[in-house]
Protein backbone atom coordinates (compact mmCIF):
# COMPACT_ATOMS: atom_id res chain seq x y z
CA UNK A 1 41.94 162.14 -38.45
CA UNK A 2 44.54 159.66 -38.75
CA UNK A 3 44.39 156.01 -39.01
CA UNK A 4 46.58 153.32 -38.38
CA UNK A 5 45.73 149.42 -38.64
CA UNK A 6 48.08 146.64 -37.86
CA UNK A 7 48.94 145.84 -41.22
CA UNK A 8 50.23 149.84 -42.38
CA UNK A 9 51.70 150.69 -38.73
CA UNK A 10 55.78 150.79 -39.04
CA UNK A 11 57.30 148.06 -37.70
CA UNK A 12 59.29 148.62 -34.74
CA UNK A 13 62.92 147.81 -35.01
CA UNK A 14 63.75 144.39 -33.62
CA UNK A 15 62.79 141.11 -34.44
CA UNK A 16 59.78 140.69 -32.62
CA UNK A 17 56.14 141.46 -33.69
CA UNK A 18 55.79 145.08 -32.72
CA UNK A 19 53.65 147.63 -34.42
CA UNK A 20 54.04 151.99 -33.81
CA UNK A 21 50.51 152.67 -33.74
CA UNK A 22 50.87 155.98 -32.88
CA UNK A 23 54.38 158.71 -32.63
CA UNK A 24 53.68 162.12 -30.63
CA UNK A 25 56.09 164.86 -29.07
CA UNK A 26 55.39 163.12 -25.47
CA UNK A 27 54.02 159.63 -25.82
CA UNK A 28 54.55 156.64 -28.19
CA UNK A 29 51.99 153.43 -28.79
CA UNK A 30 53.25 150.55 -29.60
CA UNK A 31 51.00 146.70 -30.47
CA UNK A 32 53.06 143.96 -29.47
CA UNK A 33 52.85 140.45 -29.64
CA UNK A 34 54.68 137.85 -28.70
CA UNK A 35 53.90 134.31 -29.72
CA UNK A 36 54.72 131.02 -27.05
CA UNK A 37 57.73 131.06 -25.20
CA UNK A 38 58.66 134.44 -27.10
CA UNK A 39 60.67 136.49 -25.17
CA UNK A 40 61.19 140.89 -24.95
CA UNK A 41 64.87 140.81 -23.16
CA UNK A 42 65.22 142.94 -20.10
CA UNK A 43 66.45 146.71 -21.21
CA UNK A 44 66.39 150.10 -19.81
CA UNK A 45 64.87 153.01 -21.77
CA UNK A 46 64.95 157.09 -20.63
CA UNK A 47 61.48 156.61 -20.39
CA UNK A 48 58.49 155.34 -18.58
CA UNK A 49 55.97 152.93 -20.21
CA UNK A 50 53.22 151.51 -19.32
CA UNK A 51 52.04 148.09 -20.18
CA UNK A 52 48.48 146.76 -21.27
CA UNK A 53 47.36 143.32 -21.56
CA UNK A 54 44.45 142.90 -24.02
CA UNK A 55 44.77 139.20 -24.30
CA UNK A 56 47.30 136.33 -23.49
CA UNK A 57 49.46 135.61 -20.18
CA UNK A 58 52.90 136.14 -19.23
CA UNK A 59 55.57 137.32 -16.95
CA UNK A 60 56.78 141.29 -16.83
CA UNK A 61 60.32 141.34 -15.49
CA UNK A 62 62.34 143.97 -14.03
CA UNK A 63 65.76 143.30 -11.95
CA UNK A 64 63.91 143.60 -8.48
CA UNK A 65 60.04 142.19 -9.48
CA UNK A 66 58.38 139.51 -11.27
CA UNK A 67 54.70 139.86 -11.88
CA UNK A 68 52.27 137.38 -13.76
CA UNK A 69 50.25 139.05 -16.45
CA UNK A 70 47.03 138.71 -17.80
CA UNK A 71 44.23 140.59 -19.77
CA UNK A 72 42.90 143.91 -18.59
CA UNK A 73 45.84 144.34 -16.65
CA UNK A 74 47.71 147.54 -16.92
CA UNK A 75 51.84 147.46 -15.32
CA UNK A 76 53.83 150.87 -14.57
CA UNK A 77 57.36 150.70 -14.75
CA UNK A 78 59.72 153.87 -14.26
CA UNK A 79 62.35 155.28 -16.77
CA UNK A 80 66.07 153.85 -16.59
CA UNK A 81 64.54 150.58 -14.47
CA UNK A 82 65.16 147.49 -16.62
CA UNK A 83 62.37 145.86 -17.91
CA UNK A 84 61.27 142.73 -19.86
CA UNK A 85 58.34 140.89 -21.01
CA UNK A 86 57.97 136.95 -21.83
CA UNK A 87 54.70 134.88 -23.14
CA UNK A 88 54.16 131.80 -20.54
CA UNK A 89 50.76 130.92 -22.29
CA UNK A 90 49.98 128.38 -25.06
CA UNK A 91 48.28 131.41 -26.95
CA UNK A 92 49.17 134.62 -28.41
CA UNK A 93 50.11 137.44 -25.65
CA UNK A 94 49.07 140.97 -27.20
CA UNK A 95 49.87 144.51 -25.55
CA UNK A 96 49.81 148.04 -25.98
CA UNK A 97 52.98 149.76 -24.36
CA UNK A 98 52.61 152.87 -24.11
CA UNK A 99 55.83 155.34 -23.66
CA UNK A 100 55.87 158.46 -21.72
CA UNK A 101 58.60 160.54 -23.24
């Protein structure tokens, strides 16, 4: 087995609180939290990802859709389609994004 907590994860690169909690062949998991009024800027990636709420609210972006987030909810989004995430709440907003290589 292999284990990964929060605190020994690699850090993803950009300045926002983002943890690799697991790095495969096909998929990637990433923990990500963004604090008040913290914003992931709209990008494109060769990939799709999927986005899971555990706890928090916000709004996931792409150029054509705005959706309002919220735990237990779970948000598709296609490779190459621009995509962005931003914490509305007054409290933590944590994910797991996973990426479909």
């Amino acid at each position: 087995m292999k284990v990964k907590t929060l605190t020994t994860a690699e850090k993803v690169p950009f300045n926002l609180d983002g943890r690799k909690m697991y790095i495969g062949l096909d998929a990637e998991l990433i923990h990500l939290s963004l604090k008040p009024g913290e914003v992931l800027e709209k990008h494109s990636n060769p990939f799709d990802v999927v986005f899971y709420i555990l706890e928090g609210s916000g709004i996931v972006e792409t150029d054509d859709e705005a959706i309002s987030v919220e735990s237990d909810m779970s948000i598709e989004i296609e490779r190459e389609i621009n995509r962005g995430i931003t914490n509305t709440g007054e409290d933590l907003l944590r994910l797991l994004v996973l990426k479909i290589l």
